[in-house]
N, C-alpha and C. Protein backbone atom coordinates (compact mmCIF):
# COMPACT_ATOMS: atom_id res chain seq x y z
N UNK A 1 46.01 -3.42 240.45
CA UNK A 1 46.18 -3.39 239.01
C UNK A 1 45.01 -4.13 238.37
N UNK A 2 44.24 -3.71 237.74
CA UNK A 2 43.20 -4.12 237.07
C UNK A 2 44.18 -5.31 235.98
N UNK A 3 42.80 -6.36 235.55
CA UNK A 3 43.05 -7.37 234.98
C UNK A 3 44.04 -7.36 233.51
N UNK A 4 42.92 -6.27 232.96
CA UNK A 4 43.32 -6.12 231.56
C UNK A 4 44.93 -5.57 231.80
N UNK A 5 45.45 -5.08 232.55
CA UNK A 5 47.08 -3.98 232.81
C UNK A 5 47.81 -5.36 233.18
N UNK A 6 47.28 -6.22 233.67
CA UNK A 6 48.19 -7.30 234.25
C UNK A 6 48.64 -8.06 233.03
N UNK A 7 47.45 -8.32 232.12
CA UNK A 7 47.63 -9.13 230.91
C UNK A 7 48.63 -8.52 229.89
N UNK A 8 48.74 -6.76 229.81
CA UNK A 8 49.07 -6.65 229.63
C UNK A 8 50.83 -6.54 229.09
N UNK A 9 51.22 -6.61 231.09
CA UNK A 9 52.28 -6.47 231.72
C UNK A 9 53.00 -7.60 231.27
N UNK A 10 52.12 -8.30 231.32
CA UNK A 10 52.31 -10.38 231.30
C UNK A 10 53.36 -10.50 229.88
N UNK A 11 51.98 -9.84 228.97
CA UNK A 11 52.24 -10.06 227.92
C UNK A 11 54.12 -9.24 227.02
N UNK A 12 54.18 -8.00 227.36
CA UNK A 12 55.12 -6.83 227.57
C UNK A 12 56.29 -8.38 227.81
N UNK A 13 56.36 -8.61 228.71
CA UNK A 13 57.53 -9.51 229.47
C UNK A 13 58.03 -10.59 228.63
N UNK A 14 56.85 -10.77 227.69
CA UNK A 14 57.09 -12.14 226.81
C UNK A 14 57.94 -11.61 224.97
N UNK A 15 57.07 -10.86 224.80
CA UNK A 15 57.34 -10.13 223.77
C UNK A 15 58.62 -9.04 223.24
N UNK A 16 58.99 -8.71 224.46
CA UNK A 16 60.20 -7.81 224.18
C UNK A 16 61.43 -8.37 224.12
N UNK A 17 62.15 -9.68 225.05
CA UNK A 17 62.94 -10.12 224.65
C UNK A 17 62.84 -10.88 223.18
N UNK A 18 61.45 -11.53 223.25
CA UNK A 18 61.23 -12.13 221.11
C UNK A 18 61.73 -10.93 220.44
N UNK A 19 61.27 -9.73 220.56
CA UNK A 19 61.85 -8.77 219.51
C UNK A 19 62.94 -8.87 219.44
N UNK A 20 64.05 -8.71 221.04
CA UNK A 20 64.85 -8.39 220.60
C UNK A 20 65.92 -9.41 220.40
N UNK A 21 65.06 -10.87 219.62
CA UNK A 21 66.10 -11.71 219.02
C UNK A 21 66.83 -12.61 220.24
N UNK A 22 66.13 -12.68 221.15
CA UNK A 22 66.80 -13.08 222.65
C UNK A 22 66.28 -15.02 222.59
N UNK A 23 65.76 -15.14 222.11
CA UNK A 23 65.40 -17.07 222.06
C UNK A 23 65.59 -17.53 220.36
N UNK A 24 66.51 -16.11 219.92
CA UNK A 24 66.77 -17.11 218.18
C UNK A 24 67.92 -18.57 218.37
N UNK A 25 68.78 -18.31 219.71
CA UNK A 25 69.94 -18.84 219.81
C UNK A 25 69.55 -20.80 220.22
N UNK A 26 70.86 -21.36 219.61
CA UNK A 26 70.64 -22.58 219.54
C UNK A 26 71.47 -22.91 220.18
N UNK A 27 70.89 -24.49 221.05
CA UNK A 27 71.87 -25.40 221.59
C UNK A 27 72.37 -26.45 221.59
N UNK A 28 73.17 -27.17 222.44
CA UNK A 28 73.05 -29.07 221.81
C UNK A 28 72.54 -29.85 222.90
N UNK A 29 71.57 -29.38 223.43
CA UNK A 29 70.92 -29.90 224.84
C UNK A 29 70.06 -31.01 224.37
N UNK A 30 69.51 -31.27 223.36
CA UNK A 30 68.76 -32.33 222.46
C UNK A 30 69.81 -33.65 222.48
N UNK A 31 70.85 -33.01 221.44
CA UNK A 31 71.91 -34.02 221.42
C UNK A 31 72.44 -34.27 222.34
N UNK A 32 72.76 -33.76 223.76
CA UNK A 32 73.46 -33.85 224.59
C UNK A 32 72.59 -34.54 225.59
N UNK A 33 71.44 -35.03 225.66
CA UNK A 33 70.40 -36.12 226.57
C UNK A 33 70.07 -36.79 225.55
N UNK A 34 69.55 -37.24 224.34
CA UNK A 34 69.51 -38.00 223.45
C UNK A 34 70.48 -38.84 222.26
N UNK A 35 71.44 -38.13 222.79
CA UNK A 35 72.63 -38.38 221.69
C UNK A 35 72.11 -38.38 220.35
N UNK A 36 70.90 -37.77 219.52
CA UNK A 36 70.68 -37.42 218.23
C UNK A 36 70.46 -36.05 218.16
N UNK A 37 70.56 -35.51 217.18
CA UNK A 37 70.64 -33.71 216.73
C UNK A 37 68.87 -33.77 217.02
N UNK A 38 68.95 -32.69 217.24
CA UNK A 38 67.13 -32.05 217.32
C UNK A 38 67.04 -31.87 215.95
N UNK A 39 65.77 -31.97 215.59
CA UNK A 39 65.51 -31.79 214.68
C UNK A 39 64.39 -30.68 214.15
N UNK A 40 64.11 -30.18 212.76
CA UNK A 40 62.50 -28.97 212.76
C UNK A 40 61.39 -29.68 212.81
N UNK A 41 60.85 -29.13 212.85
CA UNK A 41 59.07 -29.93 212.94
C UNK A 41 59.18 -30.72 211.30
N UNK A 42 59.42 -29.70 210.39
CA UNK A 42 58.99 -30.14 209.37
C UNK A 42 60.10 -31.51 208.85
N UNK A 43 61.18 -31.41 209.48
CA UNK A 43 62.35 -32.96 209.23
C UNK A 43 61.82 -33.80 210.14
N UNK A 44 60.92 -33.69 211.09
CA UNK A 44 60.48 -34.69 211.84
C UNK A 44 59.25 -35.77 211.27
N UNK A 45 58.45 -34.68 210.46
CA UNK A 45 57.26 -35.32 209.88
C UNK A 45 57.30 -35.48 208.59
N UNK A 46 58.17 -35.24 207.73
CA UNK A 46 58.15 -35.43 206.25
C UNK A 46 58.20 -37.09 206.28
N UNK A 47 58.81 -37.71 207.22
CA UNK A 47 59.06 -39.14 206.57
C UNK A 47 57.97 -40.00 207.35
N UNK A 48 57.18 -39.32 208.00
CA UNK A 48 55.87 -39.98 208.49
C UNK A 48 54.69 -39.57 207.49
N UNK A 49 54.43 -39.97 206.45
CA UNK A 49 53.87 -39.95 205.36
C UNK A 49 51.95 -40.16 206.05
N UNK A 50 51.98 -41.02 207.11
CA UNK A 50 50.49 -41.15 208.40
C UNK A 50 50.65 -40.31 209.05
N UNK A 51 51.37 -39.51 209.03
CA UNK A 51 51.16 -38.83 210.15
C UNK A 51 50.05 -37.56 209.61
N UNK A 52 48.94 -37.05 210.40
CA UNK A 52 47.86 -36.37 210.29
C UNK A 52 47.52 -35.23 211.16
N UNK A 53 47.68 -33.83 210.85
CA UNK A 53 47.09 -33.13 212.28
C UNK A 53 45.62 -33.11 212.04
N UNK A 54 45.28 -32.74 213.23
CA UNK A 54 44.05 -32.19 213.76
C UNK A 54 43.54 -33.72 214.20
């Protein structure tokens, strides 16, 4: 199988369950080793006012 068909293949494998809505689902595995709720990126960094990307 040539390179580019593999990347392809690779790629195929990753993408079709995302379509079909297969990693929207949530758990309490955060809370359930940390004992606090997970949180979004963006509730994580709003109250770090220093905090800087790049």
């Amino acid at each position: 199988m040539a390179t580019g068909n593999l990347v392809a293949v690779a790629a195929g494998g990753l993408i079709r369950p995302h379509q079909g809505n297969r990693y929207d689902g949530a758990s309490d595995d955060v809370e359930r080793v940390t004992g606090v709720p997970a949180q979004t990126v963006e509730a994580f960094v709003a109250p770090r006012g220093d905090f800087r990307s790049g």
